[in-house]
PDB file of N, CA and C in Angstrom:
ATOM      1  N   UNK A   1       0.849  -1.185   0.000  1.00  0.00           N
ATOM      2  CA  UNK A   1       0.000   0.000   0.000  1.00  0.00           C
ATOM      3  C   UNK A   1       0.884   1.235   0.000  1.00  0.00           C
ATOM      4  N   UNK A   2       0.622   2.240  -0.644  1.00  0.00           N
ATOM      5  CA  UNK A   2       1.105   3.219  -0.856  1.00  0.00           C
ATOM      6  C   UNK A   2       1.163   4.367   0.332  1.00  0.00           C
ATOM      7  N   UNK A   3       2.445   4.983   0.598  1.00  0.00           N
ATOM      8  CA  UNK A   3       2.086   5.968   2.036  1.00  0.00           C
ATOM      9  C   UNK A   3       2.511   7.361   1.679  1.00  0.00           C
ATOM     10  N   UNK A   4       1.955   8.443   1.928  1.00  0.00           N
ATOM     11  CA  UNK A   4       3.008   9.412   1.489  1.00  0.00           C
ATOM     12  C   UNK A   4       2.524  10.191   3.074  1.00  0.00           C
ATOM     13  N   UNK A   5       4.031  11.160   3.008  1.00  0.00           N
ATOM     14  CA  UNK A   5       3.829  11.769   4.048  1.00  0.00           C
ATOM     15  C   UNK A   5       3.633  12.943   4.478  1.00  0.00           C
ATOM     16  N   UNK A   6       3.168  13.462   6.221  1.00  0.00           N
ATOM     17  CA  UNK A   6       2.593  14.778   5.781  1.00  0.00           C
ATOM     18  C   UNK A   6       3.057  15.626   5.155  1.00  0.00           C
ATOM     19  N   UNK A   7       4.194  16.129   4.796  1.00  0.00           N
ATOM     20  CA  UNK A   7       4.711  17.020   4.128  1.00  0.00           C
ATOM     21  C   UNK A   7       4.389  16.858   2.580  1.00  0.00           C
ATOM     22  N   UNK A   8       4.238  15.772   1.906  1.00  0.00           N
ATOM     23  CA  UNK A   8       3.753  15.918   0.660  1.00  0.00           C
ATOM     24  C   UNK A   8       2.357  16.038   0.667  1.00  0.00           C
ATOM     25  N   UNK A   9       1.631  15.800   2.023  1.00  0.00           N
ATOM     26  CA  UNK A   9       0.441  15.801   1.988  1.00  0.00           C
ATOM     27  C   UNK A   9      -0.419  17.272   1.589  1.00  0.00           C
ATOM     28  N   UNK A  10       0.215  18.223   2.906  1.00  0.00           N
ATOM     29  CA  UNK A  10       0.236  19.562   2.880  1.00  0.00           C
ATOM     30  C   UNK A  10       0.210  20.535   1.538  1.00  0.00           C
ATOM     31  N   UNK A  11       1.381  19.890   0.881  1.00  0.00           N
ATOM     32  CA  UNK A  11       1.663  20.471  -0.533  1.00  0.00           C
ATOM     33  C   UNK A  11       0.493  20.521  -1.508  1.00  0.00           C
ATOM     34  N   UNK A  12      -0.547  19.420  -1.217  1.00  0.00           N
ATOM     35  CA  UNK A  12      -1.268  19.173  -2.238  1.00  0.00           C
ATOM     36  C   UNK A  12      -2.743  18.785  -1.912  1.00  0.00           C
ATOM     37  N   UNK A  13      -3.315  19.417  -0.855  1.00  0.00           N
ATOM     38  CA  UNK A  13      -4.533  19.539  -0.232  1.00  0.00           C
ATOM     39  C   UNK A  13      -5.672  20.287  -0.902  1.00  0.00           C
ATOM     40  N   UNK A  14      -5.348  21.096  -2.426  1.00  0.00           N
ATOM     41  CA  UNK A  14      -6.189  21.632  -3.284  1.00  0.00           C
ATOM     42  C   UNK A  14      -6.286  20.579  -4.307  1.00  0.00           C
ATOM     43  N   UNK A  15      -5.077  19.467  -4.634  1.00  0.00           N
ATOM     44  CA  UNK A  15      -5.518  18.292  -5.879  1.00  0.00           C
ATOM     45  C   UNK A  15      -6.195  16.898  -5.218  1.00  0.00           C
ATOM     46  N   UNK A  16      -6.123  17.058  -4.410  1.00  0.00           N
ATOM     47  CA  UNK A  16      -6.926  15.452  -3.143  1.00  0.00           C
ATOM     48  C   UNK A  16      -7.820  15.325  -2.403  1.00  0.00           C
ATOM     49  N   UNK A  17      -8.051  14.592  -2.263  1.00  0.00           N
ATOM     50  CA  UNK A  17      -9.215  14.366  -1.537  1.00  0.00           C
ATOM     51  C   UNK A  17      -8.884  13.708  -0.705  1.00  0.00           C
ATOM     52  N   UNK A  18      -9.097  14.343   0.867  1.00  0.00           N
ATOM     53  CA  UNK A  18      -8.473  13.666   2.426  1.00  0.00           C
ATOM     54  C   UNK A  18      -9.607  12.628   2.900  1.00  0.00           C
ATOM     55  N   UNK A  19      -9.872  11.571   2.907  1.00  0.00           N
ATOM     56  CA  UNK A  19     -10.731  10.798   3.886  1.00  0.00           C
ATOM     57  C   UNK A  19     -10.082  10.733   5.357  1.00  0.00           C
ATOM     58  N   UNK A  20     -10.599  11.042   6.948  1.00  0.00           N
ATOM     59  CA  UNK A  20     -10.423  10.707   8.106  1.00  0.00           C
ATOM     60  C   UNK A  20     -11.222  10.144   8.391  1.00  0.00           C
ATOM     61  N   UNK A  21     -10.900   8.624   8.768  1.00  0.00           N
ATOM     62  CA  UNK A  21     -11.196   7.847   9.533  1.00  0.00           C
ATOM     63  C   UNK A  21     -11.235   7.398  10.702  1.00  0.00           C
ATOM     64  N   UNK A  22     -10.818   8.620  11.236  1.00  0.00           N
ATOM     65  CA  UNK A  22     -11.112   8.455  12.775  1.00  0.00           C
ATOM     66  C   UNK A  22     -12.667   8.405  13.467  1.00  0.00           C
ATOM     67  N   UNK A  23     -12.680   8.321  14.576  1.00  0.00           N
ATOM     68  CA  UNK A  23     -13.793   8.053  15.281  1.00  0.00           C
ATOM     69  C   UNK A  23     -14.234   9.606  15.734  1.00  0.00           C
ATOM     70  N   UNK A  24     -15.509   9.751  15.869  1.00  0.00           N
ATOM     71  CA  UNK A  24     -16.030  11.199  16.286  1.00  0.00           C
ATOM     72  C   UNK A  24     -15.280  12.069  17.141  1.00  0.00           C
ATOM     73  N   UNK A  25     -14.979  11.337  18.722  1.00  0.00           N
ATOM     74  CA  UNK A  25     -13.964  11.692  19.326  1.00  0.00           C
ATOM     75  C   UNK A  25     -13.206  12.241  18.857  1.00  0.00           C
ATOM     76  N   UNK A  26     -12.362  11.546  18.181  1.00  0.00           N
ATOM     77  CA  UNK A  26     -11.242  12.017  17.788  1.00  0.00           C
ATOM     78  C   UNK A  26     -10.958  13.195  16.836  1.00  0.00           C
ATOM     79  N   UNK A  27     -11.598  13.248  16.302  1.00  0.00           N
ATOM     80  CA  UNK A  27     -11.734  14.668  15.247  1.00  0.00           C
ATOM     81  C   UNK A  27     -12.490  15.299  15.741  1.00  0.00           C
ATOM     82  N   UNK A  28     -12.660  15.517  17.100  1.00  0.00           N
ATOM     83  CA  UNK A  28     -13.378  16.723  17.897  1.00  0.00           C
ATOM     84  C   UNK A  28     -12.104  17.325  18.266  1.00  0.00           C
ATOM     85  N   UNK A  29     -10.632  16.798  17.732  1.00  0.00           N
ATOM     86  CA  UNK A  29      -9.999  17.930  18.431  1.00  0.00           C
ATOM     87  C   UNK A  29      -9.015  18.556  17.060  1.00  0.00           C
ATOM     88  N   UNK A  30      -9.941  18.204  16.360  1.00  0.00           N
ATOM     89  CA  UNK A  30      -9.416  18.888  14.596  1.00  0.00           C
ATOM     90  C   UNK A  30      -9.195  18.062  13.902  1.00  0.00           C
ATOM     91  N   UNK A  31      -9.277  18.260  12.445  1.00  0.00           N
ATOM     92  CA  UNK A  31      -8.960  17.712  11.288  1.00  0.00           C
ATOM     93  C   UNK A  31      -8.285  18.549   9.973  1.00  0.00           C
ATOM     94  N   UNK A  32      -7.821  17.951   9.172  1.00  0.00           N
ATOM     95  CA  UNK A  32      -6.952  18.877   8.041  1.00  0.00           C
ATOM     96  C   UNK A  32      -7.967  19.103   7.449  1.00  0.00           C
ATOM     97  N   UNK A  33      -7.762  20.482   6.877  1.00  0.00           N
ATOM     98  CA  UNK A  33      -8.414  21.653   6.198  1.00  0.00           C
ATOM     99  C   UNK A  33      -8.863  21.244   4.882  1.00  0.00           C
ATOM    100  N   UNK A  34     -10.713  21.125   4.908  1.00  0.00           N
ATOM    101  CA  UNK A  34     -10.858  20.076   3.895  1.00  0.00           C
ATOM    102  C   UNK A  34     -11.273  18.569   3.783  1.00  0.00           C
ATOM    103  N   UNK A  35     -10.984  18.381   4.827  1.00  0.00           N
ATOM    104  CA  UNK A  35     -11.126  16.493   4.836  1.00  0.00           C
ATOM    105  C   UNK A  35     -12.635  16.310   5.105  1.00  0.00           C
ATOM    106  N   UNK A  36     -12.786  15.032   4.540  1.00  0.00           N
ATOM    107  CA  UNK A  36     -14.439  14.744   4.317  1.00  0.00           C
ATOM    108  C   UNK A  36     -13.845  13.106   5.509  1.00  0.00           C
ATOM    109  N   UNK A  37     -15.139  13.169   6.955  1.00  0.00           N
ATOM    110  CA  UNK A  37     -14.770  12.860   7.621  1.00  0.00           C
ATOM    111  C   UNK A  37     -15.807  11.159   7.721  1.00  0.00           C
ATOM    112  N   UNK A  38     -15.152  10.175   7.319  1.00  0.00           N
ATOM    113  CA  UNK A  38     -15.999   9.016   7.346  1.00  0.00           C
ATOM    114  C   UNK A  38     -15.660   7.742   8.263  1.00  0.00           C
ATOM    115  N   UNK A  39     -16.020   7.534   9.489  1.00  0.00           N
ATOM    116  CA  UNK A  39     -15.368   6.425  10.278  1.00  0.00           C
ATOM    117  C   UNK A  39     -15.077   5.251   9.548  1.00  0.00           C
ATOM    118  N   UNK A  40     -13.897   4.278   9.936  1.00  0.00           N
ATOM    119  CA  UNK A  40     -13.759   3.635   9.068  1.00  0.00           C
ATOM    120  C   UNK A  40     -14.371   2.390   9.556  1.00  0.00           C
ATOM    121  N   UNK A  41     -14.845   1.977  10.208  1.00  0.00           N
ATOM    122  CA  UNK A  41     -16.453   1.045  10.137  1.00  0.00           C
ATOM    123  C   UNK A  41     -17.712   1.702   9.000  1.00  0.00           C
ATOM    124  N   UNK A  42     -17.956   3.031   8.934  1.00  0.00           N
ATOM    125  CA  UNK A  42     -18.854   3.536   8.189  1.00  0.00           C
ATOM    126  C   UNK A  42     -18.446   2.995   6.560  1.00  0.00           C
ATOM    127  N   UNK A  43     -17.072   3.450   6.111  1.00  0.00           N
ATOM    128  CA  UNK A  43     -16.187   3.495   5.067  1.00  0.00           C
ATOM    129  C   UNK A  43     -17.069   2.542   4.090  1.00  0.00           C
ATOM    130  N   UNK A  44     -17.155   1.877   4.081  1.00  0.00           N
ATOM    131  CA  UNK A  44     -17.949   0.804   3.499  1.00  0.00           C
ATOM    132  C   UNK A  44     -19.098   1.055   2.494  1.00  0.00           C
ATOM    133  N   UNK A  45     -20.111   1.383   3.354  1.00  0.00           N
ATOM    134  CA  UNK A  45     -21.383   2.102   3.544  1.00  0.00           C
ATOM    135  C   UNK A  45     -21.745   3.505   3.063  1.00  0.00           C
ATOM    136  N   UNK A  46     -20.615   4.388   2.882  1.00  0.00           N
ATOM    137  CA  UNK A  46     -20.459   5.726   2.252  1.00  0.00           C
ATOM    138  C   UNK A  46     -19.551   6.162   1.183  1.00  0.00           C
ATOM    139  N   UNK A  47     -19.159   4.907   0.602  1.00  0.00           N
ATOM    140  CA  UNK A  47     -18.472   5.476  -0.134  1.00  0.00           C
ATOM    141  C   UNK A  47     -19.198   6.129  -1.364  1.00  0.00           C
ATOM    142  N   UNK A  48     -20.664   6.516  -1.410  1.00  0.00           N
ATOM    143  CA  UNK A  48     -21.268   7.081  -2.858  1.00  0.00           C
ATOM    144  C   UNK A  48     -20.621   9.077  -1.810  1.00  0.00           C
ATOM    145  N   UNK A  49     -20.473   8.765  -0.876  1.00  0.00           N
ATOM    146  CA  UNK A  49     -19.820  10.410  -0.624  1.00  0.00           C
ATOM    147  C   UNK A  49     -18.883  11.185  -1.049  1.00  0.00           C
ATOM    148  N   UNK A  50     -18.084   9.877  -1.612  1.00  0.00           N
ATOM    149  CA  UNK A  50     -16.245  10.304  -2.289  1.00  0.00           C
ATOM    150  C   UNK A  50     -16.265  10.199  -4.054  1.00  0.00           C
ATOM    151  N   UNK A  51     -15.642  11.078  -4.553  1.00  0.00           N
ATOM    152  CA  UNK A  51     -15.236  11.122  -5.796  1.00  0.00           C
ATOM    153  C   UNK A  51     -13.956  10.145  -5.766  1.00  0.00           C
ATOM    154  N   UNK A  52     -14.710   8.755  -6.606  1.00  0.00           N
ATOM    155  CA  UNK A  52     -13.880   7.656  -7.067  1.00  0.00           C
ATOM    156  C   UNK A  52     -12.476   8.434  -7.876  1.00  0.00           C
ATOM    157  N   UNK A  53     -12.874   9.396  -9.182  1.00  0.00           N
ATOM    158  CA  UNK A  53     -12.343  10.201  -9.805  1.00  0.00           C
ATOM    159  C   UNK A  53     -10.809  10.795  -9.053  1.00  0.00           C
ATOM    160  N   UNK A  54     -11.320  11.032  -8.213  1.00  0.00           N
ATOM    161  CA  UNK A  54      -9.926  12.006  -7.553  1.00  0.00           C
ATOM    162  C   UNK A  54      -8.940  11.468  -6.596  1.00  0.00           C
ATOM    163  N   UNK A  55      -7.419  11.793  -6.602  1.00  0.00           N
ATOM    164  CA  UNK A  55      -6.865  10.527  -6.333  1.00  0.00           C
ATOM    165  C   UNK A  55      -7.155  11.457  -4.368  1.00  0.00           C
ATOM    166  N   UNK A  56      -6.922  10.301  -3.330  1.00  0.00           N
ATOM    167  CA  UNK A  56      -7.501  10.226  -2.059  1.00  0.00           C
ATOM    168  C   UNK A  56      -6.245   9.994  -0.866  1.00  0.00           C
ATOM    169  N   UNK A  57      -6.222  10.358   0.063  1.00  0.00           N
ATOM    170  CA  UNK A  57      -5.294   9.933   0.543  1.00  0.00           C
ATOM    171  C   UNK A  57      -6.267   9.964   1.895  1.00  0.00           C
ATOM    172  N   UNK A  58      -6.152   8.795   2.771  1.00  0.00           N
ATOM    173  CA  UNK A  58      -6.849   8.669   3.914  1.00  0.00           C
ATOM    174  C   UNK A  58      -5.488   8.957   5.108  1.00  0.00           C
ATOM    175  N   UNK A  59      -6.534   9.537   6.154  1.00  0.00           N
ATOM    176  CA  UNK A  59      -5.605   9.624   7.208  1.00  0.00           C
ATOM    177  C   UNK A  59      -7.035   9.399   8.923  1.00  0.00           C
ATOM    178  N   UNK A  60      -5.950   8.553  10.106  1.00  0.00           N
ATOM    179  CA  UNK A  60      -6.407   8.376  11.079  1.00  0.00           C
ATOM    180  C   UNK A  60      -5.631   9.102  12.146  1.00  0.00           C
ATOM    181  N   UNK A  61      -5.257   8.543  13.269  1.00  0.00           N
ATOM    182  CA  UNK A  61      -4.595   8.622  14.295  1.00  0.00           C
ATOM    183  C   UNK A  61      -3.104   8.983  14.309  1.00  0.00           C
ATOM    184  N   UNK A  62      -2.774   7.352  14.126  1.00  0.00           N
ATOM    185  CA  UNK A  62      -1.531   7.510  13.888  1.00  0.00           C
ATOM    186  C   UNK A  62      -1.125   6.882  12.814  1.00  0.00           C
ATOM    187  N   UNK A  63      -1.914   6.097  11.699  1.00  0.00           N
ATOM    188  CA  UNK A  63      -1.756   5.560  10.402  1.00  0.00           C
ATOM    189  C   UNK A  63      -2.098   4.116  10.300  1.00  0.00           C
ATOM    190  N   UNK A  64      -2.395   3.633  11.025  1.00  0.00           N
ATOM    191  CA  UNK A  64      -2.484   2.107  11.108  1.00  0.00           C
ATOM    192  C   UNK A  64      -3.990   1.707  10.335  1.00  0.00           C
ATOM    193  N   UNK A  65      -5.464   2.700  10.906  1.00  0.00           N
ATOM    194  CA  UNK A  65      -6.560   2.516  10.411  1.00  0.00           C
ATOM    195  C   UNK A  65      -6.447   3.011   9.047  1.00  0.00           C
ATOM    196  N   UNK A  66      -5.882   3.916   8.531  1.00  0.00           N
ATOM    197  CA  UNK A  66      -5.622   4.797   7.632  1.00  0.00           C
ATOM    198  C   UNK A  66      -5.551   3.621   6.235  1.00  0.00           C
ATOM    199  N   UNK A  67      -4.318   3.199   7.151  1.00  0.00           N
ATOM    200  CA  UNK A  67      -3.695   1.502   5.598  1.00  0.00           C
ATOM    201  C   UNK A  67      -5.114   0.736   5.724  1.00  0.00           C
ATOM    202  N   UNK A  68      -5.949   0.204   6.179  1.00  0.00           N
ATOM    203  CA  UNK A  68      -7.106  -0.442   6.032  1.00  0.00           C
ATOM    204  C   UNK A  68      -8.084   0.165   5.439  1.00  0.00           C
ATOM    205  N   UNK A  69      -8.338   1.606   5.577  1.00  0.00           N
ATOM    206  CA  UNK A  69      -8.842   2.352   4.856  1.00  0.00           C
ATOM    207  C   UNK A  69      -8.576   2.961   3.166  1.00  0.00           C
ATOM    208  N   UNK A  70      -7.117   2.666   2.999  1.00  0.00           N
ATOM    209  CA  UNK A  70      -6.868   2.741   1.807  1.00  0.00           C
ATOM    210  C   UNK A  70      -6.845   1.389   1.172  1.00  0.00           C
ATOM    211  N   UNK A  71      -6.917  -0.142   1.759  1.00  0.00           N
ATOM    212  CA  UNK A  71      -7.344  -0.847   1.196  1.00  0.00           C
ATOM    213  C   UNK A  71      -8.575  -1.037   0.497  1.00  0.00           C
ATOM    214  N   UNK A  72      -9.858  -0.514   1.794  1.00  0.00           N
ATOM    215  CA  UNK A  72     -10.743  -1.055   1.327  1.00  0.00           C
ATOM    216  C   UNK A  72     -11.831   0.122  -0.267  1.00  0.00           C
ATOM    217  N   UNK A  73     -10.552   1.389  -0.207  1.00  0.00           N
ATOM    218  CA  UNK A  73     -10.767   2.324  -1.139  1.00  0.00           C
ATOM    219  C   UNK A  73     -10.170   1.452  -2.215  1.00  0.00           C
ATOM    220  N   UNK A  74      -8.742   1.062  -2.037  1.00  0.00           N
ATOM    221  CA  UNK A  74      -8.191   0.451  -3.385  1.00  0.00           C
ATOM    222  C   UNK A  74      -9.150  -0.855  -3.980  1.00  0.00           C
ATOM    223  N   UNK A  75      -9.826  -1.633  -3.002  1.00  0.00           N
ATOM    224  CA  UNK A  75     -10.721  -2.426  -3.489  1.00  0.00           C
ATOM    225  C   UNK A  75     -11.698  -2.017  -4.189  1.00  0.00           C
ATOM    226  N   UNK A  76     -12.198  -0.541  -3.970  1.00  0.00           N
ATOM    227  CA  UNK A  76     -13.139  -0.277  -4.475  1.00  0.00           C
ATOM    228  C   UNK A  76     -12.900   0.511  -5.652  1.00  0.00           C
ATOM    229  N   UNK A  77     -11.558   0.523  -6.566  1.00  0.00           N
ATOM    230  CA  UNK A  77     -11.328   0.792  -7.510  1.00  0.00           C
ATOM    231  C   UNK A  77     -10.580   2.650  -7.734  1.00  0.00           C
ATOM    232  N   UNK A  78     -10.137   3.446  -6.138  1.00  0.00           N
ATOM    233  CA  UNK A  78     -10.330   4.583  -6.004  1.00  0.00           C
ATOM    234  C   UNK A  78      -8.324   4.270  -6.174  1.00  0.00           C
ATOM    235  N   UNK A  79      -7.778   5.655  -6.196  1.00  0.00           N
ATOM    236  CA  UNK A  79      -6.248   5.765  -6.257  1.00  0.00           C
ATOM    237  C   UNK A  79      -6.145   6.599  -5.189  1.00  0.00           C
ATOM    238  N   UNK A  80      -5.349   5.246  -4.364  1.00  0.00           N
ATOM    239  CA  UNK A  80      -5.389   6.157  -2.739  1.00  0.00           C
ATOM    240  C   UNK A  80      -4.040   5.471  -2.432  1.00  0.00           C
ATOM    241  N   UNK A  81      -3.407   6.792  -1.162  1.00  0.00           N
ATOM    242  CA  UNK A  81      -2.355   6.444  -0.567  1.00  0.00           C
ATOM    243  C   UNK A  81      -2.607   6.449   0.769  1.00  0.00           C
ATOM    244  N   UNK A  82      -2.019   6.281   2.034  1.00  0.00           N
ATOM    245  CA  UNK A  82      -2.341   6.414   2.818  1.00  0.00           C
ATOM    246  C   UNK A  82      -1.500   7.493   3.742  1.00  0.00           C
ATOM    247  N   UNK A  83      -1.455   8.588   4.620  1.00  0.00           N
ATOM    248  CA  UNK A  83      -0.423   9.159   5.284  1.00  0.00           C
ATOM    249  C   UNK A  83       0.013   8.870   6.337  1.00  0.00           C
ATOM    250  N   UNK A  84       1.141   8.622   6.379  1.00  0.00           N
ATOM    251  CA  UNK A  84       1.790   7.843   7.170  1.00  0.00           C
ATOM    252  C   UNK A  84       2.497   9.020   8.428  1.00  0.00           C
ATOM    253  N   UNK A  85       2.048   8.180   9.535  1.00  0.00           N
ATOM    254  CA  UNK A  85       1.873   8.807  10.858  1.00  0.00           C
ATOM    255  C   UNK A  85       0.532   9.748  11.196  1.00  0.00           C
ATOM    256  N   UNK A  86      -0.555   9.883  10.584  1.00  0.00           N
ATOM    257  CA  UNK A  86      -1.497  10.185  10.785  1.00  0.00           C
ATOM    258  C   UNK A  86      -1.210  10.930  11.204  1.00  0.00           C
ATOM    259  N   UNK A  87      -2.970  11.623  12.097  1.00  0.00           N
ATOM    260  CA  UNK A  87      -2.859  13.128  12.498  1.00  0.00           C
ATOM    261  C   UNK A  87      -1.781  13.555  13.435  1.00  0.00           C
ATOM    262  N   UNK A  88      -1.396  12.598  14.383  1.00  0.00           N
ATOM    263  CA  UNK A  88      -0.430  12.566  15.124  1.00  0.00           C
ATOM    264  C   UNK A  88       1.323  13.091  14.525  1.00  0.00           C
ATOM    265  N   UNK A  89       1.208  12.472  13.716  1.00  0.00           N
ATOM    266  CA  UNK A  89       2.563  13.047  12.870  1.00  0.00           C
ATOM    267  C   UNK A  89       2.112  14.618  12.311  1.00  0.00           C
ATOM    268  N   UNK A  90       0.886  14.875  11.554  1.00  0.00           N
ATOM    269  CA  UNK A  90       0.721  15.919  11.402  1.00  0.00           C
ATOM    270  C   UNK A  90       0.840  17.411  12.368  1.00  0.00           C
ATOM    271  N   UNK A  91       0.222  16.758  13.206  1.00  0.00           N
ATOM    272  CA  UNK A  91      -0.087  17.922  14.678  1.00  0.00           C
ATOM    273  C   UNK A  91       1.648  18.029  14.850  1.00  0.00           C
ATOM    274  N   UNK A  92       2.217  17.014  14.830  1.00  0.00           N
ATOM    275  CA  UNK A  92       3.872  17.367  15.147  1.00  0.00           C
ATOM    276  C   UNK A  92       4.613  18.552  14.308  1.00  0.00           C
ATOM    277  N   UNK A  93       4.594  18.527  13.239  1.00  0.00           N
ATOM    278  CA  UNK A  93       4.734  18.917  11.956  1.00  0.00           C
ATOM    279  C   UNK A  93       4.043  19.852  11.887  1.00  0.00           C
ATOM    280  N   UNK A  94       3.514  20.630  13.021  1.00  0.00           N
ATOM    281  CA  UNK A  94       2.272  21.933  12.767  1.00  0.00           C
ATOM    282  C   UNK A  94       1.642  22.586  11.830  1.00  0.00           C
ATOM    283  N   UNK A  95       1.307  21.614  10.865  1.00  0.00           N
ATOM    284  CA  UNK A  95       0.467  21.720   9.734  1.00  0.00           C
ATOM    285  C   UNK A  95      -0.908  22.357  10.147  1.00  0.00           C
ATOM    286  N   UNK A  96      -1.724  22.773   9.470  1.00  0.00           N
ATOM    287  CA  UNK A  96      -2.952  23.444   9.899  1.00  0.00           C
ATOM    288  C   UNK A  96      -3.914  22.366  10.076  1.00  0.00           C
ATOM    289  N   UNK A  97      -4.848  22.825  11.363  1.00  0.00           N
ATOM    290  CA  UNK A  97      -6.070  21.915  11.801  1.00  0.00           C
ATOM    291  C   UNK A  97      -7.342  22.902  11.431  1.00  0.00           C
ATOM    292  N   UNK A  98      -8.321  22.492  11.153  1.00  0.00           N
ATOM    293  CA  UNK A  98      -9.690  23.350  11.528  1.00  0.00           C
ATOM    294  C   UNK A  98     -10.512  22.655  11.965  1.00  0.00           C
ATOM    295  N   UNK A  99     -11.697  22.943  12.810  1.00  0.00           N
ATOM    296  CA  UNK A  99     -12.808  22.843  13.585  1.00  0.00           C
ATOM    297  C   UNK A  99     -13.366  21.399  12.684  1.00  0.00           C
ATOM    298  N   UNK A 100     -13.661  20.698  12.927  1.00  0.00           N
ATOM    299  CA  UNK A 100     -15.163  19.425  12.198  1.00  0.00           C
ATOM    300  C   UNK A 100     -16.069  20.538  11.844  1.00  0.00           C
TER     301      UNK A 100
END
C-alpha cells in the first residue's frame, strides 16, 4: 500500500481528496483543512460520498486505520495512498487543523 507523508500531503490539499477515519472523538480535536470525515467502520457504507475520480489519501490517528482504509478504497477501484503517521505526525509537523 502506498504511504506518502505529511509534508507531501500539505503540498497538495487543493488536488486530493483527504478521507479521516477516525472516530467522532477524535476529530473533535481537529482535522486537516478540507477532509471529508468518514469512520472507518462507516467506510464501506459511504463510499457514494467520495469522488472515485480524484486521487484520495486517507488519514487516522496515527496511520495504522488509515492503511485499512486505503485498502478497502483500493478495493473499491479509487487511487489512494495512505499518510503515514497520521494526524499525530501531522499535529507534530504543525500543519494546519480546523474545527469538524
Amino acid at each position: 500500500m502506498q504511504e506518502v507523508s505529511p509534508a507531501a500531503t500539505v503540498n497538495r490539499l487543493d488536488a486530493v481528496q483527504i478521507v479521516d477515519v477516525r472516530e467522532d472523538n477524535e476529530v473533535a480535536a481537529g482535522m486537516i483543512p478540507g477532509a471529508v470525515h468518514i469512520p472507518l467502520g462507516e467506510l464501506s457504507t459511504r463510499l457514494a460520498e467520495l469522488d472515485s475520480a480524484r486521487e484520495t489519501i486517507t488519514v487516522c490517528r496515527s496511520g495504522r486505520r488509515s492503511l485499512d482504509a486505503a485498502q478497502v478504497l483500493t478495493d473499491e477501484g479509487f487511487n489512494v495512498a495512505s499518510m503515514r503517521g497520521g494526524m499525530n505526525q501531522w499535529s507534530a509537523e504543525n500543519h494546519p487543523v480546523t474545527a469538524p
